[in-house]
C-alpha atoms as a PDB file:
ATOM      1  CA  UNK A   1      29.597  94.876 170.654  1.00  0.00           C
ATOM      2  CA  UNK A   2      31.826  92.279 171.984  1.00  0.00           C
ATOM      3  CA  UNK A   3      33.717  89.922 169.866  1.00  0.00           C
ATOM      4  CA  UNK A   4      33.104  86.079 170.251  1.00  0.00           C
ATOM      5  CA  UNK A   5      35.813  84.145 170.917  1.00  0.00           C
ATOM      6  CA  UNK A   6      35.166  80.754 169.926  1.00  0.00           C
ATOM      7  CA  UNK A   7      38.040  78.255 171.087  1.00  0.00           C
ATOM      8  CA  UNK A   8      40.052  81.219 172.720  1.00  0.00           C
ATOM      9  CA  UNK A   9      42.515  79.951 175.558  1.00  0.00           C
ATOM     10  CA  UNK A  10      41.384  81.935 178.741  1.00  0.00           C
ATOM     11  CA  UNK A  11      43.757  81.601 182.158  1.00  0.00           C
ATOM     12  CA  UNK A  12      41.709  78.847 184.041  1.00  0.00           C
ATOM     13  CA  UNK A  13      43.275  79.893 187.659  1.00  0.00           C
ATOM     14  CA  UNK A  14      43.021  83.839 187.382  1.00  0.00           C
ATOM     15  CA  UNK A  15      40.390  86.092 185.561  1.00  0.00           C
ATOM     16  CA  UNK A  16      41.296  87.668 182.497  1.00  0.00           C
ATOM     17  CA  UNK A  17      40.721  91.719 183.818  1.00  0.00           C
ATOM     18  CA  UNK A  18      44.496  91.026 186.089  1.00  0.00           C
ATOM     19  CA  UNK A  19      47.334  91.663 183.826  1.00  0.00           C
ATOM     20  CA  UNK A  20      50.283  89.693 183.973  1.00  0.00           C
ATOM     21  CA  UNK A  21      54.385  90.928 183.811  1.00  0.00           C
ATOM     22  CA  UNK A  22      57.328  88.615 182.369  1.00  0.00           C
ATOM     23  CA  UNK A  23      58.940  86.649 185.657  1.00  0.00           C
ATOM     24  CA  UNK A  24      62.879  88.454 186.492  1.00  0.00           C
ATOM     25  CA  UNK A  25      64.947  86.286 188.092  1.00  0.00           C
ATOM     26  CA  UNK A  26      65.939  89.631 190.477  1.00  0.00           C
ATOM     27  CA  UNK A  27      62.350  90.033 191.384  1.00  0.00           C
ATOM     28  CA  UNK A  28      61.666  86.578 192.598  1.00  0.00           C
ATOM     29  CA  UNK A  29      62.427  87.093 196.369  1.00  0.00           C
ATOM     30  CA  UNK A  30      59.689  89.980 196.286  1.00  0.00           C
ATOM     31  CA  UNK A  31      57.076  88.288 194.432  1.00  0.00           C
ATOM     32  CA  UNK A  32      57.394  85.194 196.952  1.00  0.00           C
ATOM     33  CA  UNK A  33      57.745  87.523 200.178  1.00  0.00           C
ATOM     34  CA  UNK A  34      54.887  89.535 199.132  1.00  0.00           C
ATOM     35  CA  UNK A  35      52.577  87.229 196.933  1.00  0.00           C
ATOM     36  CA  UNK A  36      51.408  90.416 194.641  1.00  0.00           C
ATOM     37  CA  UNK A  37      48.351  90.334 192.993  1.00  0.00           C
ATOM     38  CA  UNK A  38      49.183  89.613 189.287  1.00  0.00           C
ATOM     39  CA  UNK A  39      46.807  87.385 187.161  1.00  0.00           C
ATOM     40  CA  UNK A  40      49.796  85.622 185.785  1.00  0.00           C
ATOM     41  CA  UNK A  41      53.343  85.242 185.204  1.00  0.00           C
ATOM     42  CA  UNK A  42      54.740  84.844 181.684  1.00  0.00           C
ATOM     43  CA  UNK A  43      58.186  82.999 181.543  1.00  0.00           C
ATOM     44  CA  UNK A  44      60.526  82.607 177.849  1.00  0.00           C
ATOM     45  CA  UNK A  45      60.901  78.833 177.458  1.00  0.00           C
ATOM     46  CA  UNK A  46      64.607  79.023 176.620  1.00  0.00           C
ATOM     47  CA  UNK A  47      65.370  80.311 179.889  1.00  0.00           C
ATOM     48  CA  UNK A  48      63.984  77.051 181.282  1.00  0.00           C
ATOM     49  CA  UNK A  49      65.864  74.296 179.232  1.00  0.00           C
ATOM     50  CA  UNK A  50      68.288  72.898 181.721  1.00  0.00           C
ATOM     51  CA  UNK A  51      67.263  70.101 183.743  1.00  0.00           C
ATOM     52  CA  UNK A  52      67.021  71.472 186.895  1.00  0.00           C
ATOM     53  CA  UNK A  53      68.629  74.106 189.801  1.00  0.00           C
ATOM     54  CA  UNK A  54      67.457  77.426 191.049  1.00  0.00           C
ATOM     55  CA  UNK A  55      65.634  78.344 188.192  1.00  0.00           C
ATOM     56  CA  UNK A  56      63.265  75.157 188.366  1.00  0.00           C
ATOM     57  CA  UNK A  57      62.953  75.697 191.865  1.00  0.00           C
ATOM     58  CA  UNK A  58      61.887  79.204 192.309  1.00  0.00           C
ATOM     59  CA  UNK A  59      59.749  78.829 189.218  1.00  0.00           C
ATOM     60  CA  UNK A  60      58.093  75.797 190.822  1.00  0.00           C
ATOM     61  CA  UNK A  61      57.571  77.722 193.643  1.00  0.00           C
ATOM     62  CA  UNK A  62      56.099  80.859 191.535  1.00  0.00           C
ATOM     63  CA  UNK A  63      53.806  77.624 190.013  1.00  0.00           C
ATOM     64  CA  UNK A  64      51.806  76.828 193.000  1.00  0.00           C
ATOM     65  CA  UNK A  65      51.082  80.441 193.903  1.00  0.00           C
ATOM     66  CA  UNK A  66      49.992  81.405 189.756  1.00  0.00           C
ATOM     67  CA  UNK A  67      49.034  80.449 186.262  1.00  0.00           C
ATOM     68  CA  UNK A  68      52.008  80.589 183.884  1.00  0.00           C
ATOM     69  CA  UNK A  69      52.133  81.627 180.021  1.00  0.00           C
ATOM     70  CA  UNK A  70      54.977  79.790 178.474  1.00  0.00           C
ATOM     71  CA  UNK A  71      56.637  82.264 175.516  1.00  0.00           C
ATOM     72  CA  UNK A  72      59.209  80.728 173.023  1.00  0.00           C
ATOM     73  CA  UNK A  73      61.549  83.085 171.647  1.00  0.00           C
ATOM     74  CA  UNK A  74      63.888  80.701 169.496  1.00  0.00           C
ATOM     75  CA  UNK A  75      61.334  77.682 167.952  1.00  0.00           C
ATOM     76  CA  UNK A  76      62.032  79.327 164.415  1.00  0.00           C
ATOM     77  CA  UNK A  77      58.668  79.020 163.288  1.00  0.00           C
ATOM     78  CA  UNK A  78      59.491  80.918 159.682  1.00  0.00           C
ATOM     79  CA  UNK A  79      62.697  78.996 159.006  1.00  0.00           C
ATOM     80  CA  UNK A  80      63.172  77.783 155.650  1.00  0.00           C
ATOM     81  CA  UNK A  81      64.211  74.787 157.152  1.00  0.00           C
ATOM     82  CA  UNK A  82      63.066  71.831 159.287  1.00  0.00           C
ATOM     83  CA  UNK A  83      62.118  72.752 163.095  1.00  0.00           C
ATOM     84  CA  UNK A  84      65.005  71.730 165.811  1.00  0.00           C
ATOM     85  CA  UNK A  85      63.210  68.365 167.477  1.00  0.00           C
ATOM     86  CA  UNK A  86      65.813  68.514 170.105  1.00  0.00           C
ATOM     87  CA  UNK A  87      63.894  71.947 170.834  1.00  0.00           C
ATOM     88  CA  UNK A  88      61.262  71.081 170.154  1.00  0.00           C
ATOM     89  CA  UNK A  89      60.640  68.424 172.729  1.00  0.00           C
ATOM     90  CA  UNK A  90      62.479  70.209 175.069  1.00  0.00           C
ATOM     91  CA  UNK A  91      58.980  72.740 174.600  1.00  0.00           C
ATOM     92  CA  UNK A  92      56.941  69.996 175.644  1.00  0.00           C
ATOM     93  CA  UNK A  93      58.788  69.035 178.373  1.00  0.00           C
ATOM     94  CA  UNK A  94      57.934  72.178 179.794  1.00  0.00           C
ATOM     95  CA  UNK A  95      54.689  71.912 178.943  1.00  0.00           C
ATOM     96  CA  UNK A  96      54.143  68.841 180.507  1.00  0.00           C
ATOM     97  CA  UNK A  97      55.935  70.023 183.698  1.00  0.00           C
ATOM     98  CA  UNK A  98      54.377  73.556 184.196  1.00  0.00           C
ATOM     99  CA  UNK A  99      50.846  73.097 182.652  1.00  0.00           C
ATOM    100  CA  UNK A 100      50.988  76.345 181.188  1.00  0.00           C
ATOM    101  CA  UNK A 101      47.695  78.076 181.146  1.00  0.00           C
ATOM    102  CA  UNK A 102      49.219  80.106 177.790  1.00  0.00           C
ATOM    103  CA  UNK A 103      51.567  78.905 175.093  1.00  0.00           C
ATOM    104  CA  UNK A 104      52.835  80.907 172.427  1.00  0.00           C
ATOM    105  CA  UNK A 105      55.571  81.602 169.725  1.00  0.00           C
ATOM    106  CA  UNK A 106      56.550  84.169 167.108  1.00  0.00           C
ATOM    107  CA  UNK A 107      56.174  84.245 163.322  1.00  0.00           C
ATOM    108  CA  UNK A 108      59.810  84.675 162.612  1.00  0.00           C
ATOM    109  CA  UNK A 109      62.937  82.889 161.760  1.00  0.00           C
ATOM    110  CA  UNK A 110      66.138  82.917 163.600  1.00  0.00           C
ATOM    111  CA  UNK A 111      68.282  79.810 162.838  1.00  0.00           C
ATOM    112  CA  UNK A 112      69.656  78.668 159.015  1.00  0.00           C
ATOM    113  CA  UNK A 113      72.286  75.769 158.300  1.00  0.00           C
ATOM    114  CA  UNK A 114      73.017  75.410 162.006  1.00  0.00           C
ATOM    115  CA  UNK A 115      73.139  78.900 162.837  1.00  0.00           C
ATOM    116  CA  UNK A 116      71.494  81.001 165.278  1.00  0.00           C
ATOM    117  CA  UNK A 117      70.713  84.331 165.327  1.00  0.00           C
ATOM    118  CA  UNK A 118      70.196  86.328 168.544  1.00  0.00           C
ATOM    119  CA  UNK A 119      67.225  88.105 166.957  1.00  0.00           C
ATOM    120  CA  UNK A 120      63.661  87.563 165.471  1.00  0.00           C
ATOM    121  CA  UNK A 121      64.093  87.762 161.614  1.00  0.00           C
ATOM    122  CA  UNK A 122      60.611  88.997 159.443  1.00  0.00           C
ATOM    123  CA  UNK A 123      59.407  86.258 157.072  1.00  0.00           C
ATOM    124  CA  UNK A 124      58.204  86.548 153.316  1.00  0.00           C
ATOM    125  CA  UNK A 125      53.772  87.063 153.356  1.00  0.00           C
ATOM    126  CA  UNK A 126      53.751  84.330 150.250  1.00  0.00           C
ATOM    127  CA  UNK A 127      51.950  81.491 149.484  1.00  0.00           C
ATOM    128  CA  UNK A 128      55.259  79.595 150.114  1.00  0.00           C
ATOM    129  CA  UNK A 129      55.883  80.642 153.832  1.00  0.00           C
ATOM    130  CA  UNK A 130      52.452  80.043 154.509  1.00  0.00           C
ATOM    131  CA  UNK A 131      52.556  76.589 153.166  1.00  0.00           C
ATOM    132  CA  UNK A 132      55.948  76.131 155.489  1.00  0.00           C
ATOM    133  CA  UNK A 133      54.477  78.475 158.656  1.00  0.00           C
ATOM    134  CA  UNK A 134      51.737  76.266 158.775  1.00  0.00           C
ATOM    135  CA  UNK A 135      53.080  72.655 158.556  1.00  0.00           C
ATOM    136  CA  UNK A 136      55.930  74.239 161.350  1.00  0.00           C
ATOM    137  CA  UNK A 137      52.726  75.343 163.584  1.00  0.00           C
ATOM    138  CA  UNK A 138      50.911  72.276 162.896  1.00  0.00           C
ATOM    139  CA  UNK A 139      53.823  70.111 164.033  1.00  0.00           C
ATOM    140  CA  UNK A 140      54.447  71.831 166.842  1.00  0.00           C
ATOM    141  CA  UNK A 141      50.834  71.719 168.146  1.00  0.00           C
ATOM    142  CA  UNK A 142      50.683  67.950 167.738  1.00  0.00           C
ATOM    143  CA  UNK A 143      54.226  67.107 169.570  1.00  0.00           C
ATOM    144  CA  UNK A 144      53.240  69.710 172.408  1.00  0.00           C
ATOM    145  CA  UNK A 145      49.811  68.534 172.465  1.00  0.00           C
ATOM    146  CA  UNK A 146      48.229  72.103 173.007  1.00  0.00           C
ATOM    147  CA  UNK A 147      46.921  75.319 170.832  1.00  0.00           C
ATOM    148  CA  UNK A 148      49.675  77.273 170.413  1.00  0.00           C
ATOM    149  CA  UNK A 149      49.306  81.108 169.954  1.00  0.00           C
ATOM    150  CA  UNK A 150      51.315  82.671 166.942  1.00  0.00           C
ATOM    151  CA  UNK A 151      52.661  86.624 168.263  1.00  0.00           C
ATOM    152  CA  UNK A 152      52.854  89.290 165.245  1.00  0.00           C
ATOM    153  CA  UNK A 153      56.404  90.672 164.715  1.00  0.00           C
ATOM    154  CA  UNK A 154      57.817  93.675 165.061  1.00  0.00           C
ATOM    155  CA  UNK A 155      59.475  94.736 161.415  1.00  0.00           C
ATOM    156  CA  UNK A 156      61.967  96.843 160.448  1.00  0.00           C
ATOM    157  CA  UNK A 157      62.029  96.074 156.242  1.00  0.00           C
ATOM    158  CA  UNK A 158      59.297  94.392 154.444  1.00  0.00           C
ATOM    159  CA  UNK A 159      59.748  91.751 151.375  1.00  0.00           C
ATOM    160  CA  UNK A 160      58.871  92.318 147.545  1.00  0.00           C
ATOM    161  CA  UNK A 161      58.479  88.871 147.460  1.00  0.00           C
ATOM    162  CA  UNK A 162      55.514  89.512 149.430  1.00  0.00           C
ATOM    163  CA  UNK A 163      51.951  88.982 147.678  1.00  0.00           C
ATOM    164  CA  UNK A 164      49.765  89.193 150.788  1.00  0.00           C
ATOM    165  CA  UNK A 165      49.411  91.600 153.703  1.00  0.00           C
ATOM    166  CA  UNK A 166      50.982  90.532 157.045  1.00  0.00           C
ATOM    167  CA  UNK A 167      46.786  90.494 158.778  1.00  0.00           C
ATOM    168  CA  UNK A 168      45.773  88.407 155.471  1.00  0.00           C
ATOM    169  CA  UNK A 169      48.676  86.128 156.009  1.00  0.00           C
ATOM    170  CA  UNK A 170      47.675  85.717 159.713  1.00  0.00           C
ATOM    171  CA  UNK A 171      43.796  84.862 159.337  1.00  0.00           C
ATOM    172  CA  UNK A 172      45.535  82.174 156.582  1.00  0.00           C
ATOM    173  CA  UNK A 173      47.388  80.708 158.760  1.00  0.00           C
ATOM    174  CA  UNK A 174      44.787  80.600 161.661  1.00  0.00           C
ATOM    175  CA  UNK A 175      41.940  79.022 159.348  1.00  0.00           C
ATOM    176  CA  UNK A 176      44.730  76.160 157.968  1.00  0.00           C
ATOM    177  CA  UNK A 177      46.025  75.267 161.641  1.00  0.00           C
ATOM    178  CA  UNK A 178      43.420  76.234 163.755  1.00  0.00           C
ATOM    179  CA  UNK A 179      45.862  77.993 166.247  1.00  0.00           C
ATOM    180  CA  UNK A 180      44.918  81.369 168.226  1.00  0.00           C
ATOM    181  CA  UNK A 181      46.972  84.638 168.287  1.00  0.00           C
ATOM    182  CA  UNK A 182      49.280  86.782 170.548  1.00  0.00           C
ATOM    183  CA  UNK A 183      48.755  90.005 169.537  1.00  0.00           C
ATOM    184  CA  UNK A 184      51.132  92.397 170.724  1.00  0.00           C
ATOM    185  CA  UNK A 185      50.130  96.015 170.444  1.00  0.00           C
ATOM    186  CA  UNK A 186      53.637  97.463 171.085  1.00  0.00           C
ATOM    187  CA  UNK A 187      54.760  95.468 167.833  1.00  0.00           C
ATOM    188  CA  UNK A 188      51.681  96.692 165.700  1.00  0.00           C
ATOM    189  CA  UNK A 189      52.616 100.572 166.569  1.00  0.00           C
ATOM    190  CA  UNK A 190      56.673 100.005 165.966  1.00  0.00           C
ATOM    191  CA  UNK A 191      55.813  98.252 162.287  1.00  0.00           C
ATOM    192  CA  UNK A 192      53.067 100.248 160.991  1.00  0.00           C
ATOM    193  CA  UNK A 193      55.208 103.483 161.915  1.00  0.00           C
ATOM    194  CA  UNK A 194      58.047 102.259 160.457  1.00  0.00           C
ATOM    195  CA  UNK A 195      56.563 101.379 157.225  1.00  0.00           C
ATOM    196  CA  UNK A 196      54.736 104.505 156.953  1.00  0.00           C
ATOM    197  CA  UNK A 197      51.329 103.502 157.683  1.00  0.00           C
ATOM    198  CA  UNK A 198      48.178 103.376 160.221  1.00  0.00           C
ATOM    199  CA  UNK A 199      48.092 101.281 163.272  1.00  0.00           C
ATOM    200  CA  UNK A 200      44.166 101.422 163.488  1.00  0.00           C
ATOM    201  CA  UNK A 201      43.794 100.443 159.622  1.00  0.00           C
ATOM    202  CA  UNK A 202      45.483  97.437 160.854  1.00  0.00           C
ATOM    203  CA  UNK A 203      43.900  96.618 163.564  1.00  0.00           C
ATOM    204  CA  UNK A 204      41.278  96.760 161.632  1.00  0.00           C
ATOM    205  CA  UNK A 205      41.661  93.720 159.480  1.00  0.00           C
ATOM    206  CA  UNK A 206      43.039  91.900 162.231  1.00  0.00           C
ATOM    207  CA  UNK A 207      41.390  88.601 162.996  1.00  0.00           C
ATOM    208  CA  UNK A 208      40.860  89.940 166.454  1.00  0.00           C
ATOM    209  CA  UNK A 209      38.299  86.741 166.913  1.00  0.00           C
ATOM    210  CA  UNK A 210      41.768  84.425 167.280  1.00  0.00           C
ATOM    211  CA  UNK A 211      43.329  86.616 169.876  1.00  0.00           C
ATOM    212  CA  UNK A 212      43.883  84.793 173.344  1.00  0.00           C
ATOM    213  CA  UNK A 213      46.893  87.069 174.434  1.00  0.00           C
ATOM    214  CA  UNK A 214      47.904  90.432 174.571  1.00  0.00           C
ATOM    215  CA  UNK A 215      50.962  91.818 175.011  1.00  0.00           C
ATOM    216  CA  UNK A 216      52.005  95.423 175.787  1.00  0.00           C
ATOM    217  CA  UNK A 217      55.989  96.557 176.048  1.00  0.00           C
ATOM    218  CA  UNK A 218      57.338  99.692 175.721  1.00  0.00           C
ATOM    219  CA  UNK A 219      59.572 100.566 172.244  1.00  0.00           C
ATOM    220  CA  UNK A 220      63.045 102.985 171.381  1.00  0.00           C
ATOM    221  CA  UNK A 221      63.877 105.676 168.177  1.00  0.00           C
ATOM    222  CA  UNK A 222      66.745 104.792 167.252  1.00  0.00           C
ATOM    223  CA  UNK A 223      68.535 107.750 167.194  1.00  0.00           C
ATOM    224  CA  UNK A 224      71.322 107.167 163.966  1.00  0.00           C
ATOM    225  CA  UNK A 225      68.106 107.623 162.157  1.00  0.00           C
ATOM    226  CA  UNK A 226      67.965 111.382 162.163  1.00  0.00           C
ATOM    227  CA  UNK A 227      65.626 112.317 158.817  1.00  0.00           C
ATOM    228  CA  UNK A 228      62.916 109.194 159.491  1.00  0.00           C
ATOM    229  CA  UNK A 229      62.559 107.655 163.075  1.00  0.00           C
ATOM    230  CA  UNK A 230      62.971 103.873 163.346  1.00  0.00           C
ATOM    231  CA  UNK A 231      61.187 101.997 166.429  1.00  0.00           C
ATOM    232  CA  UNK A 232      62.751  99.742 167.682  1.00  0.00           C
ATOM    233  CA  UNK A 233      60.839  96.723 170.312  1.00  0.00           C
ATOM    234  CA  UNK A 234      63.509  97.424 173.064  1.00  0.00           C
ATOM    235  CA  UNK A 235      61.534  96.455 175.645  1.00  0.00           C
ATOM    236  CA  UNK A 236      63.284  98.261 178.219  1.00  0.00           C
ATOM    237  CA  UNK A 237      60.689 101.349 179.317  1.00  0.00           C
ATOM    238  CA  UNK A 238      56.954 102.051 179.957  1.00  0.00           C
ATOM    239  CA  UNK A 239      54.414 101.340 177.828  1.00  0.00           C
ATOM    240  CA  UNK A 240      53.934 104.264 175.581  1.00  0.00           C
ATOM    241  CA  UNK A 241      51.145 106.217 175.294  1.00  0.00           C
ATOM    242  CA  UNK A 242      49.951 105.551 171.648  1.00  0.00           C
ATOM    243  CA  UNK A 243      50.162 102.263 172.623  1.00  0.00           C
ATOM    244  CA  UNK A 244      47.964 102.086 175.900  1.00  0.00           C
ATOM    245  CA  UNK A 245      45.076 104.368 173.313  1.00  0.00           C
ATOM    246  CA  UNK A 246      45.415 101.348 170.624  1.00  0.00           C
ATOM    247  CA  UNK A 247      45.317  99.329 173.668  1.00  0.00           C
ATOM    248  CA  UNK A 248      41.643 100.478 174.828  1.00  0.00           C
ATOM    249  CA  UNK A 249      40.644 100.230 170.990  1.00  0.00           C
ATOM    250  CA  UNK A 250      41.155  96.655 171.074  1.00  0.00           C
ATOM    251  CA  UNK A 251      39.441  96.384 174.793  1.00  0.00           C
ATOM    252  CA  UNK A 252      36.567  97.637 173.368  1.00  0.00           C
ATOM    253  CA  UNK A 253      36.372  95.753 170.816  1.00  0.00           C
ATOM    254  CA  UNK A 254      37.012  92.030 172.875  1.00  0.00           C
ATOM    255  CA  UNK A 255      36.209  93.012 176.117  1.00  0.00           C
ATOM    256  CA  UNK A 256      38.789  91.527 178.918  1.00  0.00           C
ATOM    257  CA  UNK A 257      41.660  89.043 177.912  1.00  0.00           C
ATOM    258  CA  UNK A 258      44.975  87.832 179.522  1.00  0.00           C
ATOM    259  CA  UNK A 259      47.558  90.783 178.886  1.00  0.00           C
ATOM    260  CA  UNK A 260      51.177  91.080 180.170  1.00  0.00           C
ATOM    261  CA  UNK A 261      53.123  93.631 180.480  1.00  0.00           C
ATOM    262  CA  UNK A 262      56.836  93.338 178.694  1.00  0.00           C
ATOM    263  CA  UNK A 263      59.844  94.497 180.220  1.00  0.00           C
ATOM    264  CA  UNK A 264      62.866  92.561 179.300  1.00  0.00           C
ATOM    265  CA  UNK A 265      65.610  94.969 179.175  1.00  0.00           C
ATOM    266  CA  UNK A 266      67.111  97.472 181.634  1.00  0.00           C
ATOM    267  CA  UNK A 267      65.002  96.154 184.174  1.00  0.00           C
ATOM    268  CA  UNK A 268      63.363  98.357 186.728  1.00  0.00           C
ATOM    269  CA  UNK A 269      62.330  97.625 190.472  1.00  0.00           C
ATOM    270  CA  UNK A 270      59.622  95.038 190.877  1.00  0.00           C
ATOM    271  CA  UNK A 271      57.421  98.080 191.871  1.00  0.00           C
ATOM    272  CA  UNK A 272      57.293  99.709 188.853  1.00  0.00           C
ATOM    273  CA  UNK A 273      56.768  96.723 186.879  1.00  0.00           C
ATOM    274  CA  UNK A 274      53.895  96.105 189.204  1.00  0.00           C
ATOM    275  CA  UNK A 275      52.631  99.388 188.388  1.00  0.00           C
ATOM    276  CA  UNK A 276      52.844  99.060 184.563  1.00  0.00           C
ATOM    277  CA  UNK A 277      50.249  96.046 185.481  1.00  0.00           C
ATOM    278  CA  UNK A 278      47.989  97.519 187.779  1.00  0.00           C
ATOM    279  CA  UNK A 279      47.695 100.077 184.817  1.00  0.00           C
ATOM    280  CA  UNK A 280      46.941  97.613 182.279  1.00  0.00           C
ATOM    281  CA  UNK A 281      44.388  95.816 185.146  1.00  0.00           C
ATOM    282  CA  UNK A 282      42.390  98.720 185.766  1.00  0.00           C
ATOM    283  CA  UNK A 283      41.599  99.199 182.176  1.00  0.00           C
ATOM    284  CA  UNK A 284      40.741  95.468 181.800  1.00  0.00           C
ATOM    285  CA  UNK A 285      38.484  96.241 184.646  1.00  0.00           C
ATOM    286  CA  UNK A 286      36.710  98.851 182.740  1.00  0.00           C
ATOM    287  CA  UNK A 287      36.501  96.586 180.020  1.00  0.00           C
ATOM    288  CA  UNK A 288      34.062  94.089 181.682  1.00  0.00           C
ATOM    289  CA  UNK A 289      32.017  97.061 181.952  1.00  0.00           C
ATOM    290  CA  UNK A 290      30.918  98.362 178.447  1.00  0.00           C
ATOM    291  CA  UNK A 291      29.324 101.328 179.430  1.00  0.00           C
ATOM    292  CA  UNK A 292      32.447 102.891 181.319  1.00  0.00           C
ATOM    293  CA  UNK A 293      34.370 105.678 179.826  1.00  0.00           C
ATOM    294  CA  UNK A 294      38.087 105.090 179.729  1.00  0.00           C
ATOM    295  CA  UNK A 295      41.103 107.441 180.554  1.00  0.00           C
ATOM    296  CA  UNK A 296      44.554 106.453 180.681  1.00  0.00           C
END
């Protein structure tokens, strides 16, 4: 059986069995010579701060053609301190602009004291972050004026300050701010491996009824870690294979909804990007049809 999703943001221009891939600014020319068919582009709001140029203008022309998923990388939403307003409104002047059919953000932290970190830091799963997550979340969904969708981290160390699991935390946080999840699959295999334990057990207790995202992205070992492999969320490959299987899991579970396809680093030719979609399309395809067998 299907999972209900009450409240769930759906892409209101594009059905939800076409995947979408992050907008490059090297495959641009393609995408508007060719006019692919993608169910939506995802863009990282930080990349779209400055008031105007080439970037506004090829992504307002990449507007009229598709819906849009707007993905913040560097709100903060764990910091121990206050949320940047500056950065804050610039969010929703994007919103505003683009109309976003997807919003979203990561629980993490990556500024303190004026400093900014080029990475997405792992927060505390306390009573205290949650109290601070949630006010963050709820003050960003009431200056943006939209549900936002909170992405699960990939984690490389885990907190003995922590008193709750990270799936526990995340219903918590849903039920107190009402806002949906991204759940990314690629950053559910990297953490459970690396902390020694089983992606389907969490999965599991994941409150997959809050999910109005996935995202899929391909991950690296890093290789100083010869006795016990660390994954790392490089972003900068295929998808791998254990994650399209927890993939179809999850499709089984929810039936179709709006997936993209990450590929942020090293990145390829605008065909086999395209591909890495068309891949995660045909299973979303098969996933409007319970009664289909699935083979990736």
């Amino acid at each position: 059986m299907q999972a209900q999703h009450s409240g769930t943001p759906l892409l209101r221009t594009a059905p939800p069995w076409r995947a979408g891939v992050g907008l490059k600014p090297e495959h641009i020319p393609e995408i508007l010579e060719t006019h692919p068919d993608v169910g939506f582009f995802e863009i990282h709001a930080e990349n779209y701060m400055g008031a105007g140029g080439a970037p506004h203008r090829n992504l307002a022309m990449i507007r009229e053609r598709y819906p849009l998923s707007l993905h913040g990388v560097g709100l903060s939403i764990g910091s121990e301190g206050p949320l940047d307003r500056e950065h804050l409104g610039r969010l929703r002047t994007l919103n505003t602009k683009y109309d976003p059919e997807l919003f979203s953000e990561h629980l993490a932290w990556s500024t303190h004291d004026q400093i900014y970190v080029n990475d997405l830091l792992p927060v505390a799963y306390n009573v205290d972050t949650l109290v601070r997550v949630c006010d963050h979340i709820d003050e960003v969904q009431e200056t943006v004026g939209r549900k936002m969708l909170l992405e699960n981290p990939s984690t490389y160390v885990a907190f003995e300050q922590s008193s709750m699991t990270e799936t526990a935390f995340l219903k918590e946080v849903v039920r107190r701010t009402g806002c949906g999840l991204l759940l990314d699959v690629n950053n559910v295999y990297v953490s459970c491996i690396n902390h020694d334990r089983q992606p389907e057990h969490y999965l599991q207790d994941f409150p997959i009824e809050a999910v109005g995202e996935v995202h899929l992205g391909g991950h690296a070992p890093d290789m100083d870690q010869a006795e016990r492999p660390l994954l790392i969320d490089a972003h900068d490959r295929e998808v791998d294979a254990e994650v399209w299987r927890l993939y179809e899991q999850i499709l089984r579970k929810i039936g179709p909804i709006p997936t993209l396809v990450e590929w942020d680093n090293d990145v390829p030719a605008w065909g086999v990007l395209l591909a890495e979609a068309e891949r995660a399309t045909g299973l979303l395809k098969l996933a409007a049809q319970p009664d289909m067998t699935y083979a990736v």
